[in-house]
PDB file of N, CA and C in Angstrom:
ATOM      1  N   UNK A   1    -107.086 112.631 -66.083  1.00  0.00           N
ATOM      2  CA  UNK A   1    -106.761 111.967 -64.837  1.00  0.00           C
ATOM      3  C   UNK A   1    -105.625 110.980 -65.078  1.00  0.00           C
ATOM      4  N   UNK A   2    -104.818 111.181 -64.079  1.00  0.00           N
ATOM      5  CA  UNK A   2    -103.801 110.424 -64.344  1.00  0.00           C
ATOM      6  C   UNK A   2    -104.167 108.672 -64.099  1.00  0.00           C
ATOM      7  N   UNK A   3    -103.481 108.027 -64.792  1.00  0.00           N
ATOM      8  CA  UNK A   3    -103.807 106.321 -64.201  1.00  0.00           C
ATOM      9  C   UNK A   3    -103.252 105.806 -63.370  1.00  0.00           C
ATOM     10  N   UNK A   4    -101.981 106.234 -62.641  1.00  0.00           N
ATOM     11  CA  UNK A   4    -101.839 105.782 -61.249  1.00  0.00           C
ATOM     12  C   UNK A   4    -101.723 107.005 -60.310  1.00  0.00           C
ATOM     13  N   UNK A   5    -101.808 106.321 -59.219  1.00  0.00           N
ATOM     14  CA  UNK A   5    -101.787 107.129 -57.988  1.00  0.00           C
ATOM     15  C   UNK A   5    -100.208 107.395 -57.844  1.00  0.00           C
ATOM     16  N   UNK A   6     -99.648 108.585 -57.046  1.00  0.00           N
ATOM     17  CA  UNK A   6     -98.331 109.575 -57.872  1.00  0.00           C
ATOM     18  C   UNK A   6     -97.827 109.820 -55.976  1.00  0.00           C
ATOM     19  N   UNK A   7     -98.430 109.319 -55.246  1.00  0.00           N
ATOM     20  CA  UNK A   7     -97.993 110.079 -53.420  1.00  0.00           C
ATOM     21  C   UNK A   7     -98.337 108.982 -52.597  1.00  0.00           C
ATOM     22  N   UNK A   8     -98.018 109.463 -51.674  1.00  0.00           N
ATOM     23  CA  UNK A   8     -98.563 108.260 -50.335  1.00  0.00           C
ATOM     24  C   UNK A   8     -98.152 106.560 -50.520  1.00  0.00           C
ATOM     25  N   UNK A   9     -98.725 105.866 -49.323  1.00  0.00           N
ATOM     26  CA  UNK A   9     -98.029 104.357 -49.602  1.00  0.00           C
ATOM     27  C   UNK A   9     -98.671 103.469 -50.750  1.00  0.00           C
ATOM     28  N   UNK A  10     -99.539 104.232 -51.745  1.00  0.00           N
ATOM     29  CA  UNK A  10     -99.946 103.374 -53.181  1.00  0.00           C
ATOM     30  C   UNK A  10     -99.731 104.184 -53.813  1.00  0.00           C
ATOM     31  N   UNK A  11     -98.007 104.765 -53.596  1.00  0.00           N
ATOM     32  CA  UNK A  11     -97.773 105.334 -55.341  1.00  0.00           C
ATOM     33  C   UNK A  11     -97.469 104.335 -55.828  1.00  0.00           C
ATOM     34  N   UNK A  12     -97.631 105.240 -57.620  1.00  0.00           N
ATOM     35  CA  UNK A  12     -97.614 103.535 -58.783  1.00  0.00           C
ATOM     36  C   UNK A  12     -98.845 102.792 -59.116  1.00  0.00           C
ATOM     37  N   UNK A  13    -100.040 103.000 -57.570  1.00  0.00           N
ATOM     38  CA  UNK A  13    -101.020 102.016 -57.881  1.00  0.00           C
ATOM     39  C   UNK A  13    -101.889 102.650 -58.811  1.00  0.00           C
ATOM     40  N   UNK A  14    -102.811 101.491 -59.911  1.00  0.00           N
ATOM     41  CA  UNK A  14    -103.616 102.572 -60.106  1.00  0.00           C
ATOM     42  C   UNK A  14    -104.293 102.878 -59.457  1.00  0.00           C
ATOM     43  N   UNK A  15    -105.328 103.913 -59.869  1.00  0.00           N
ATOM     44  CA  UNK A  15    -106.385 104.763 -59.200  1.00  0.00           C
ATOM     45  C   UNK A  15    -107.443 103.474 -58.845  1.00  0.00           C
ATOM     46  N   UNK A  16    -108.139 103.122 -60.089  1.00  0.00           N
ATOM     47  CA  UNK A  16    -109.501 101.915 -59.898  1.00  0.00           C
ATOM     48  C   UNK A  16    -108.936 100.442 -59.185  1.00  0.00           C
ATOM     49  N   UNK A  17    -108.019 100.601 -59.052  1.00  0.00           N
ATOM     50  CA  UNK A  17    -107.340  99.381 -58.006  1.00  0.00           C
ATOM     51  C   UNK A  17    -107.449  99.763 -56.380  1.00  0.00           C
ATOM     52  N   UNK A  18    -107.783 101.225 -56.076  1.00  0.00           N
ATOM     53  CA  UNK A  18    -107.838 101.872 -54.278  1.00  0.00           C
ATOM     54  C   UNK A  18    -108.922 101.638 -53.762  1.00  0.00           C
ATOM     55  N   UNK A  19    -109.313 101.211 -52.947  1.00  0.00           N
ATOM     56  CA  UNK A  19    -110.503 100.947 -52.263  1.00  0.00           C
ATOM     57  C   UNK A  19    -111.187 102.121 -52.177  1.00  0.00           C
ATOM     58  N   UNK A  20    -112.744 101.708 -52.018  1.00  0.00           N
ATOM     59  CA  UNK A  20    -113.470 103.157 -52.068  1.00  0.00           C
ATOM     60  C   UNK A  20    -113.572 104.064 -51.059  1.00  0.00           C
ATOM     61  N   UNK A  21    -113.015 103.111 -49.535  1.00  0.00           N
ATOM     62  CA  UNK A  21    -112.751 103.605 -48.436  1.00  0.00           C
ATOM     63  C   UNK A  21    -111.694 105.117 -48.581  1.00  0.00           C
ATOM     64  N   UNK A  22    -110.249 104.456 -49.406  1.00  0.00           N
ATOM     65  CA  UNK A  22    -109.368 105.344 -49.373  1.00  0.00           C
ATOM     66  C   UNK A  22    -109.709 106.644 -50.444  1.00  0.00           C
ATOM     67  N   UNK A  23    -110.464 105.973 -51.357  1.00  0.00           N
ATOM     68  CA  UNK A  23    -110.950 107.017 -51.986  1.00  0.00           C
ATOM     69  C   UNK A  23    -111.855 107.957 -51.398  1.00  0.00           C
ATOM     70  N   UNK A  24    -112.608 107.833 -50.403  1.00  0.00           N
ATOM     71  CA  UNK A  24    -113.779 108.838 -50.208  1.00  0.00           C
ATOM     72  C   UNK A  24    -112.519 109.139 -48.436  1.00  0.00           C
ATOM     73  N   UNK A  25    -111.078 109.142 -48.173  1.00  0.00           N
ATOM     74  CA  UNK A  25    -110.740 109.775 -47.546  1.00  0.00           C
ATOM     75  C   UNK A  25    -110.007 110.775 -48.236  1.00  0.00           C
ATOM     76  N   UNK A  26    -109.416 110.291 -49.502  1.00  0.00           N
ATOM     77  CA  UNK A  26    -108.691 111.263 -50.293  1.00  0.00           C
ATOM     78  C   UNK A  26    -109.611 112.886 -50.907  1.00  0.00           C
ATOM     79  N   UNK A  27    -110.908 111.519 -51.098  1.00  0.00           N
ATOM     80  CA  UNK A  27    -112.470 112.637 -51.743  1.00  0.00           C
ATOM     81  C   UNK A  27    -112.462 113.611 -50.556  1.00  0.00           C
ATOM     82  N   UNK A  28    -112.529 113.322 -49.080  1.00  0.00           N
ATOM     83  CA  UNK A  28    -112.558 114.543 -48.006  1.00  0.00           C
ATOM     84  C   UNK A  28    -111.650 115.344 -47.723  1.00  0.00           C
ATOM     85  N   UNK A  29    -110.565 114.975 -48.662  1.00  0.00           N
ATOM     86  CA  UNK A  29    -108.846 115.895 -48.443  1.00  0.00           C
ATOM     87  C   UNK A  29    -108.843 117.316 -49.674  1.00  0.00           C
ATOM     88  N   UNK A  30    -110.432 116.872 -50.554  1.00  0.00           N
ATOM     89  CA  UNK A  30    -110.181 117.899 -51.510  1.00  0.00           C
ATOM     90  C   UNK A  30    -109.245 117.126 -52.834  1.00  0.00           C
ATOM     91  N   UNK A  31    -109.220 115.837 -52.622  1.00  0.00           N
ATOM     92  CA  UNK A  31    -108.444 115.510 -54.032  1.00  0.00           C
ATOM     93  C   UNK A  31    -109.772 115.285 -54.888  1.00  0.00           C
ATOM     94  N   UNK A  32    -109.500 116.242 -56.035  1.00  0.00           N
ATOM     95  CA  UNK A  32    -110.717 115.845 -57.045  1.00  0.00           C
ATOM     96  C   UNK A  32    -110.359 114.757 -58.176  1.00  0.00           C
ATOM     97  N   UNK A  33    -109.195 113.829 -58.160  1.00  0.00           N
ATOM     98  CA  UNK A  33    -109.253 112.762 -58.826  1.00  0.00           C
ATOM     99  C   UNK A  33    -110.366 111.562 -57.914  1.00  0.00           C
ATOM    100  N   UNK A  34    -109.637 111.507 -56.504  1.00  0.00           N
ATOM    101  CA  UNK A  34    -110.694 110.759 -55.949  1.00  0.00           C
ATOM    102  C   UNK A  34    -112.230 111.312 -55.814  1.00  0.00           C
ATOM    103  N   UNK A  35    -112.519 112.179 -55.883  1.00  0.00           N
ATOM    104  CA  UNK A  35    -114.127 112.329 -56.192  1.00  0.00           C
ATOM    105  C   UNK A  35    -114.140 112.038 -57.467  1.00  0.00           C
ATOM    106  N   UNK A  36    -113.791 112.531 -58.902  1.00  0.00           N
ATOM    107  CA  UNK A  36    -114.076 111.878 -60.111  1.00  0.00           C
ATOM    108  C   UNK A  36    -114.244 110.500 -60.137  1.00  0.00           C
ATOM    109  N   UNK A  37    -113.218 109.666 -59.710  1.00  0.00           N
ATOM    110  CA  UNK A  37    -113.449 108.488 -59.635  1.00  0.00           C
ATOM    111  C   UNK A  37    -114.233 107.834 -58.871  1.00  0.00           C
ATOM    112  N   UNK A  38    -114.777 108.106 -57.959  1.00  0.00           N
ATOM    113  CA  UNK A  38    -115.751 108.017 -56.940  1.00  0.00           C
ATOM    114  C   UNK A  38    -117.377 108.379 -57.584  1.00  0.00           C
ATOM    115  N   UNK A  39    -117.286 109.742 -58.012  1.00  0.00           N
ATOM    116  CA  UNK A  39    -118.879 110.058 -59.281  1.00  0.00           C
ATOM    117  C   UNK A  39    -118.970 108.813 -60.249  1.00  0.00           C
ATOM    118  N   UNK A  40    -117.868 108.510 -60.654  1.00  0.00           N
ATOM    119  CA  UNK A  40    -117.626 107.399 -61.847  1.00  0.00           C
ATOM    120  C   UNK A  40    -118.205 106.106 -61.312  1.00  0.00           C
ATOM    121  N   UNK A  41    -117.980 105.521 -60.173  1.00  0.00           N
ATOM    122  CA  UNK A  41    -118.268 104.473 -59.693  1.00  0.00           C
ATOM    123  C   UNK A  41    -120.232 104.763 -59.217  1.00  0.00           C
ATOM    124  N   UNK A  42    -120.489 105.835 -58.101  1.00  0.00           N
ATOM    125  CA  UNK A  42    -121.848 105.780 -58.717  1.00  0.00           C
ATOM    126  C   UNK A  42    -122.686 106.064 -59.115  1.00  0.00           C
ATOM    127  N   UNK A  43    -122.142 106.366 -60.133  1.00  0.00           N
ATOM    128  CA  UNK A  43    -122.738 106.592 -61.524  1.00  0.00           C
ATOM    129  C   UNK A  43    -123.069 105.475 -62.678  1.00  0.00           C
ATOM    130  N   UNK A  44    -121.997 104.671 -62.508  1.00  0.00           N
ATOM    131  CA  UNK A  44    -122.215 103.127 -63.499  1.00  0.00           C
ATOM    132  C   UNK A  44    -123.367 102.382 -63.335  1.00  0.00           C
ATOM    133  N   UNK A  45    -123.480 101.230 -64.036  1.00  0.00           N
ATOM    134  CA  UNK A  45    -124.513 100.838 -63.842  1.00  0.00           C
ATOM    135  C   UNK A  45    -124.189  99.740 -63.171  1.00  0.00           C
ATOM    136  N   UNK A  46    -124.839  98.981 -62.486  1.00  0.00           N
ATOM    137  CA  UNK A  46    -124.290  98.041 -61.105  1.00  0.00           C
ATOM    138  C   UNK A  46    -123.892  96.375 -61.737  1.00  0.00           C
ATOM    139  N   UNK A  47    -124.380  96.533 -62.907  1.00  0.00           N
ATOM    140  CA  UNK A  47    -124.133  94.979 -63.919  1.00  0.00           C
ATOM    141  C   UNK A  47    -122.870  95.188 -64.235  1.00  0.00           C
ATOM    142  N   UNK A  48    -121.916  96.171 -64.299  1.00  0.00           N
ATOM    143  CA  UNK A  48    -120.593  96.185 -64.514  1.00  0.00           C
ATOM    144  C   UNK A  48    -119.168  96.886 -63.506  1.00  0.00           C
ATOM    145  N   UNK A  49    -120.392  97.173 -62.329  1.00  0.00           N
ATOM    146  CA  UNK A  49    -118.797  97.175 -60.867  1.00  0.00           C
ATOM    147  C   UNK A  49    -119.020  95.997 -60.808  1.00  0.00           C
ATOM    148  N   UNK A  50    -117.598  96.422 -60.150  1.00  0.00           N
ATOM    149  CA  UNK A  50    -116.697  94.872 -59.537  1.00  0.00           C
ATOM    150  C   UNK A  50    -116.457  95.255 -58.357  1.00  0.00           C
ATOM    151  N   UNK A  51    -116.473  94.026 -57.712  1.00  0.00           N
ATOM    152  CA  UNK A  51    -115.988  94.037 -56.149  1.00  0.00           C
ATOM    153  C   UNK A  51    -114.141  94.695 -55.860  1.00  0.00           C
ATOM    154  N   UNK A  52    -113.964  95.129 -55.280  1.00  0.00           N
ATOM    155  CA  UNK A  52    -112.292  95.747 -55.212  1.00  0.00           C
ATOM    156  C   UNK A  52    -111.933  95.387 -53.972  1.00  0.00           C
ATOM    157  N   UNK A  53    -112.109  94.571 -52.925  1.00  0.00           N
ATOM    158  CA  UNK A  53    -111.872  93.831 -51.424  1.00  0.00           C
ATOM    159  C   UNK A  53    -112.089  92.452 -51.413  1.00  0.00           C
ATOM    160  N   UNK A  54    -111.716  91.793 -51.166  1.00  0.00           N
ATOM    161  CA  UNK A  54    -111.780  90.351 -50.013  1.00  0.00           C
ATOM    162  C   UNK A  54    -111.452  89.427 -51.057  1.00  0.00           C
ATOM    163  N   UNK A  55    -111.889  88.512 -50.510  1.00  0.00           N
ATOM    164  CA  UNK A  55    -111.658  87.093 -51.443  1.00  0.00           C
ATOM    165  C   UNK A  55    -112.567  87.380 -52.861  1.00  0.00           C
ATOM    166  N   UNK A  56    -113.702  88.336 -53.243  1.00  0.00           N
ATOM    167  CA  UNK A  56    -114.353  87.786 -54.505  1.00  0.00           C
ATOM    168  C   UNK A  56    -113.909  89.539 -55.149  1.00  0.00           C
ATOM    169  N   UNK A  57    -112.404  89.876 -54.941  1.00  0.00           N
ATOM    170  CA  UNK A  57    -112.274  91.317 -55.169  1.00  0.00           C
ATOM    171  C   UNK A  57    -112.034  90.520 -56.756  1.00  0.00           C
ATOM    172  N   UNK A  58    -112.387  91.540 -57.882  1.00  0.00           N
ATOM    173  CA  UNK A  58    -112.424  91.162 -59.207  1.00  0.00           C
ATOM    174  C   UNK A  58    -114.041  90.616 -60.087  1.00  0.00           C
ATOM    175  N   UNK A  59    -114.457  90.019 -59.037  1.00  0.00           N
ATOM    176  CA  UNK A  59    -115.907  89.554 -59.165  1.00  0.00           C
ATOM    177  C   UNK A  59    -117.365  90.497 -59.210  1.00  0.00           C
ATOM    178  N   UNK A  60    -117.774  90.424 -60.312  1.00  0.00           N
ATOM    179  CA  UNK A  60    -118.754  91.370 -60.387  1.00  0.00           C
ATOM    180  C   UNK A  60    -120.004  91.567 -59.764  1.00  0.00           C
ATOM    181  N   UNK A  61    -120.781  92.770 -59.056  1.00  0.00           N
ATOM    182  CA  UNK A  61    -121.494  92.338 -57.671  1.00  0.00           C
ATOM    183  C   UNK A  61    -122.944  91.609 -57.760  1.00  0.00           C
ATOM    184  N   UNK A  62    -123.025  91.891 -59.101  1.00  0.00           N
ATOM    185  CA  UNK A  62    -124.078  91.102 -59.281  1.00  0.00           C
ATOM    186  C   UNK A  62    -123.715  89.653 -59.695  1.00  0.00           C
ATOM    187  N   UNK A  63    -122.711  89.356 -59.445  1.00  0.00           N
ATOM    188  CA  UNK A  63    -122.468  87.736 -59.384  1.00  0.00           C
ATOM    189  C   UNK A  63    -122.329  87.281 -58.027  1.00  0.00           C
ATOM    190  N   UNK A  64    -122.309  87.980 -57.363  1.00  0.00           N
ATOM    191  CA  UNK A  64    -121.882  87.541 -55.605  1.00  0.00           C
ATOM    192  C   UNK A  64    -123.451  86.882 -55.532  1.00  0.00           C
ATOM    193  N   UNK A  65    -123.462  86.118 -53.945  1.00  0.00           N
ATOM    194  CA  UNK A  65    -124.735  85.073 -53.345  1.00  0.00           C
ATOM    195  C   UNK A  65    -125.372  86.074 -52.903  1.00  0.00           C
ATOM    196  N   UNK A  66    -126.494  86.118 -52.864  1.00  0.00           N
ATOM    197  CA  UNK A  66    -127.489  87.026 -52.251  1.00  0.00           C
ATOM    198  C   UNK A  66    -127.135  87.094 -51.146  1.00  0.00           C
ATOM    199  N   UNK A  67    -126.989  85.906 -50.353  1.00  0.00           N
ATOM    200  CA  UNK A  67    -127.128  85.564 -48.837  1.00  0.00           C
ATOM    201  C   UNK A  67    -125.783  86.369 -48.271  1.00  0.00           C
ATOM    202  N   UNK A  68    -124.949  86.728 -49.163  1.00  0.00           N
ATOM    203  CA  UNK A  68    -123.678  87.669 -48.924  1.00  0.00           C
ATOM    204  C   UNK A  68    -123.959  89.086 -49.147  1.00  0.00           C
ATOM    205  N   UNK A  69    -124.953  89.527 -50.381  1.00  0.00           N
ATOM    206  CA  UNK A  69    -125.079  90.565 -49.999  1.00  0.00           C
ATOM    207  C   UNK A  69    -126.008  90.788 -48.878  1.00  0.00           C
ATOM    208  N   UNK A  70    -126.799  90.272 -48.536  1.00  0.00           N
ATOM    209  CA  UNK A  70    -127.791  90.756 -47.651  1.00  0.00           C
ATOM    210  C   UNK A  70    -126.939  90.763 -46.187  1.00  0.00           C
ATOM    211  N   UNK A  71    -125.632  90.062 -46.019  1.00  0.00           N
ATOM    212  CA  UNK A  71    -125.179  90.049 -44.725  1.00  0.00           C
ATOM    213  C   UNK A  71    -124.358  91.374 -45.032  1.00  0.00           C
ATOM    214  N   UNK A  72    -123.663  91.970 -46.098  1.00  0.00           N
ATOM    215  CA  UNK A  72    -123.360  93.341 -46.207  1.00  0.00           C
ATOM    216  C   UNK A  72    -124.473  94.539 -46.008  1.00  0.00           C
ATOM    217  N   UNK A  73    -125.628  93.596 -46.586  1.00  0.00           N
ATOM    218  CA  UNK A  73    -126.638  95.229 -46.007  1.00  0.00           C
ATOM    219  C   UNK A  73    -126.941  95.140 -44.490  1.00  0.00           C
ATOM    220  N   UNK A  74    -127.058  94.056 -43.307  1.00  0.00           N
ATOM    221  CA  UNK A  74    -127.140  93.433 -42.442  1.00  0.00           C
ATOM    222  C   UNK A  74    -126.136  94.374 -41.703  1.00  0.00           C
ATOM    223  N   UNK A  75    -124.449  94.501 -41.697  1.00  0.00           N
ATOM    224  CA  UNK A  75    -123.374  94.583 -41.254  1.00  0.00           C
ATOM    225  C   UNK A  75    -122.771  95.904 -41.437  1.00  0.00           C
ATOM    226  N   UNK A  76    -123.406  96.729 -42.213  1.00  0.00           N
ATOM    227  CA  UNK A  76    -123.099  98.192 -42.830  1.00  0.00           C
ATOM    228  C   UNK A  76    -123.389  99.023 -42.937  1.00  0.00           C
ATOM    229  N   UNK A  77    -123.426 100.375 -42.206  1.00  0.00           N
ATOM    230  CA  UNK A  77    -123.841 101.228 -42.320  1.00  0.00           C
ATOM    231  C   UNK A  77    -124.832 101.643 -43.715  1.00  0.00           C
ATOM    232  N   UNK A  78    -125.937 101.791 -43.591  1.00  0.00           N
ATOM    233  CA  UNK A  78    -126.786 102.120 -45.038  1.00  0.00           C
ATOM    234  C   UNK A  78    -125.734 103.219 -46.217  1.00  0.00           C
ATOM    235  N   UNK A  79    -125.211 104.073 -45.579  1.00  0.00           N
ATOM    236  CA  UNK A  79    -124.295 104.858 -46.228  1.00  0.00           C
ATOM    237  C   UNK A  79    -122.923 104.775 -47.039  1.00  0.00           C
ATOM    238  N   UNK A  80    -122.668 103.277 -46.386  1.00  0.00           N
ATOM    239  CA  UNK A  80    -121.316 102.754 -46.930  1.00  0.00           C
ATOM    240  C   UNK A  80    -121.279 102.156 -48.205  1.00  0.00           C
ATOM    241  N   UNK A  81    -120.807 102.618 -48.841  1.00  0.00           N
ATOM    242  CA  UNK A  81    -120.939 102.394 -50.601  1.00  0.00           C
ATOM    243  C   UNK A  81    -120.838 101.030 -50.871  1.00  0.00           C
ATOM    244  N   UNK A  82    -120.121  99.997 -49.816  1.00  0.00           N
ATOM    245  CA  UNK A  82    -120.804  98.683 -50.099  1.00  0.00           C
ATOM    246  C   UNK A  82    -122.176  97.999 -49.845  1.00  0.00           C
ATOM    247  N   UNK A  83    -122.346  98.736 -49.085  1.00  0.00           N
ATOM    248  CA  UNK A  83    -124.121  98.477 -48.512  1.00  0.00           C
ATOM    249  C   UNK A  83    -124.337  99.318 -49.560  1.00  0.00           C
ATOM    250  N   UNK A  84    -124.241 100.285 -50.170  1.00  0.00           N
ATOM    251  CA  UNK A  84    -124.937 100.470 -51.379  1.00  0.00           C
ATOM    252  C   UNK A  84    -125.037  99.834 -52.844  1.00  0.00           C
ATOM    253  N   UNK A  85    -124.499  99.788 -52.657  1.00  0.00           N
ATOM    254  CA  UNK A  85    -123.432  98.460 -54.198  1.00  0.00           C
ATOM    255  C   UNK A  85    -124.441  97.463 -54.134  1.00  0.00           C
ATOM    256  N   UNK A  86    -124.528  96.709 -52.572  1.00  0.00           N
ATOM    257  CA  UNK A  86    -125.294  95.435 -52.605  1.00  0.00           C
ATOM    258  C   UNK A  86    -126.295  95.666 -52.763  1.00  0.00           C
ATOM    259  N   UNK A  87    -126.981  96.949 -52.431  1.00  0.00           N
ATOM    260  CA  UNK A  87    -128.047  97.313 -52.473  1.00  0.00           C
ATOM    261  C   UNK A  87    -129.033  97.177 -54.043  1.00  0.00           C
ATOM    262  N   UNK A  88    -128.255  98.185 -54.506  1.00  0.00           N
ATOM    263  CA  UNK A  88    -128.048  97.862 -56.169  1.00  0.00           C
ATOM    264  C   UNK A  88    -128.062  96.486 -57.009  1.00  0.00           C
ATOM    265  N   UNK A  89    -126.901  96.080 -56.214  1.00  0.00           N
ATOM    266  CA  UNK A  89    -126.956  94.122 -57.064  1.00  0.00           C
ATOM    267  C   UNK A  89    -128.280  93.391 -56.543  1.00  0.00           C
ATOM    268  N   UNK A  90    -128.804  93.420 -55.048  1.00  0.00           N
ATOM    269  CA  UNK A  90    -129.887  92.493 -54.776  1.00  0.00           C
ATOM    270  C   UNK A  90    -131.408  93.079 -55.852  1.00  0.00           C
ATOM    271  N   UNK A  91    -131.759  94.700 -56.124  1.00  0.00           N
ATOM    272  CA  UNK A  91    -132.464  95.693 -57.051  1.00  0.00           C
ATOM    273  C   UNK A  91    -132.536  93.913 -58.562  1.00  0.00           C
ATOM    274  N   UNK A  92    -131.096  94.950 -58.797  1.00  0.00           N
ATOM    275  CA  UNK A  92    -130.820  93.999 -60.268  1.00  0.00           C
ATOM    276  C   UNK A  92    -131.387  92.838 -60.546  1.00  0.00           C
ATOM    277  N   UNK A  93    -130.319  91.810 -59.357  1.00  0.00           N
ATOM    278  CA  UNK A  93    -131.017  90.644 -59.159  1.00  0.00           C
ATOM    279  C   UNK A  93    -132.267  90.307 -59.516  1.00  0.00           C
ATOM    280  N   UNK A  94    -133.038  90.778 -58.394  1.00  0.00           N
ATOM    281  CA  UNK A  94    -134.337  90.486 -58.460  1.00  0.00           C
ATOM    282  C   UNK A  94    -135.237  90.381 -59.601  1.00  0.00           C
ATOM    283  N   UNK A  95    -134.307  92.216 -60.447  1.00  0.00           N
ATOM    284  CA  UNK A  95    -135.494  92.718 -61.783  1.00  0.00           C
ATOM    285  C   UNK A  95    -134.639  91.639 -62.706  1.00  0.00           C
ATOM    286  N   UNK A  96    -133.947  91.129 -62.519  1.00  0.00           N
ATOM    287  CA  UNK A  96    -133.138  90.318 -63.875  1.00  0.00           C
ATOM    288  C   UNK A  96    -133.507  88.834 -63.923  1.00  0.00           C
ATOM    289  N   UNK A  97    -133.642  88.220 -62.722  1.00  0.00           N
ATOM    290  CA  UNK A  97    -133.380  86.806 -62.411  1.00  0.00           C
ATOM    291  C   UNK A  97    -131.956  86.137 -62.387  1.00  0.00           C
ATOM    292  N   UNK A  98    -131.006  86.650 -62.333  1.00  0.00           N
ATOM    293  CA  UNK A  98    -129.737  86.393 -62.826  1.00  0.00           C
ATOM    294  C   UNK A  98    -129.217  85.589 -61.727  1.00  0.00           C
ATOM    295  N   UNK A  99    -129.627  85.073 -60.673  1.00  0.00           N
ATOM    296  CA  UNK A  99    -129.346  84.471 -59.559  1.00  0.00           C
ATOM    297  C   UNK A  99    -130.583  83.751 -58.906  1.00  0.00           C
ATOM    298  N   UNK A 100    -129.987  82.284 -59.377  1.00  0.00           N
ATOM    299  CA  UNK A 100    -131.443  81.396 -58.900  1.00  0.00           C
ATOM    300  C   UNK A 100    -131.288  81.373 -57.459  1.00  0.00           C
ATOM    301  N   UNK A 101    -130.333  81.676 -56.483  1.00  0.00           N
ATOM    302  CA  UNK A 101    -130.469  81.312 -55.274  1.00  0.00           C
ATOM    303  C   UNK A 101    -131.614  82.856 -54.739  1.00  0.00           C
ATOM    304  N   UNK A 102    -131.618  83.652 -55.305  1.00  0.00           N
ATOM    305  CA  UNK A 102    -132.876  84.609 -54.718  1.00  0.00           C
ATOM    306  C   UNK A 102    -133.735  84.384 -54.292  1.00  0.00           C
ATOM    307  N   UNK A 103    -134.727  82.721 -54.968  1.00  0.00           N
ATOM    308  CA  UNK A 103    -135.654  82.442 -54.256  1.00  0.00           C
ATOM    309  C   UNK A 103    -136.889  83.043 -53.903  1.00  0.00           C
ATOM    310  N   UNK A 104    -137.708  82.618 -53.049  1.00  0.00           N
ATOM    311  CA  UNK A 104    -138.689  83.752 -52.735  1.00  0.00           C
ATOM    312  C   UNK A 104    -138.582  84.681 -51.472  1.00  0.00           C
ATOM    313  N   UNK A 105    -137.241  85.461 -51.480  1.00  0.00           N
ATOM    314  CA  UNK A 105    -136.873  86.381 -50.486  1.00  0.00           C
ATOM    315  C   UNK A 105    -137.198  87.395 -51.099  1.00  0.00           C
ATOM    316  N   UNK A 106    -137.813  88.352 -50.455  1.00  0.00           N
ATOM    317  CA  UNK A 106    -138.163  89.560 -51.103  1.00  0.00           C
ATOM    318  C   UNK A 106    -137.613  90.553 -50.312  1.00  0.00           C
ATOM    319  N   UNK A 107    -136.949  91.769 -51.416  1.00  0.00           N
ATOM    320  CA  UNK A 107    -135.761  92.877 -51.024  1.00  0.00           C
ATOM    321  C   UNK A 107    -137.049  94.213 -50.363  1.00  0.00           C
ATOM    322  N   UNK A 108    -136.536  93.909 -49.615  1.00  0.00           N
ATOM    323  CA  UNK A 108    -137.258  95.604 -49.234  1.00  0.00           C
ATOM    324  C   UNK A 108    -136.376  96.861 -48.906  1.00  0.00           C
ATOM    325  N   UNK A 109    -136.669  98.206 -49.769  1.00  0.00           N
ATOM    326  CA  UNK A 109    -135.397  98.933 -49.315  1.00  0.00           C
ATOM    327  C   UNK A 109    -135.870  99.805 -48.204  1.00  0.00           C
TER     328      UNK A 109
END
């Protein structure tokens, strides 16, 4: 797989720098770099994605506030790979303790 993207308005970029949005439109065009990279993402284990959007893009999701992911599971289609992501980090969370603001909120999926 090549490491940057080679067409369209993010040639040059890399690939793990495209949002997963653009990736799972490229994934429906039949590009099988964006599905590889897309299997790759979930497939990992959720202690080492990183956020790739907004202000905490770089930030790993199990470092984000609960109270943020839960407004992504709140705001998102269950299907949308960030409502899944968070889904995953609040899981972690919980089984880890890695976030004292968790509290006694309990995740139900």
């Amino acid at each position: 797989m090549s490491d940057t993207i080679d067409f369209g308005i993010y040639n040059n970029l890399e690939w793990d720098k495209l949002s997963t949005e653009y990736l799972h439109g490229l994934s429906d065009m039949g590009n099988t770099q964006a599905q590889e990279l897309l299997e790759k993402i979930y497939d990992s284990p959720i202690e080492i994605q990183v956020v790739g959007f907004g202000k905490y893009s770089g930030t790993k999701w199990v470092e984000l506030d609960v109270d943020y992911l839960f407004w992504i599971l709140n705001n998102l289609e269950p299907s949308n790979i960030k409502a899944i992501l968070a889904s995953k980090s609040l899981k972690y969370i919980e089984e880890h303790g890695s976030n004292d603001e968790f509290g006694e909120v309990i995740y139900v999926d």
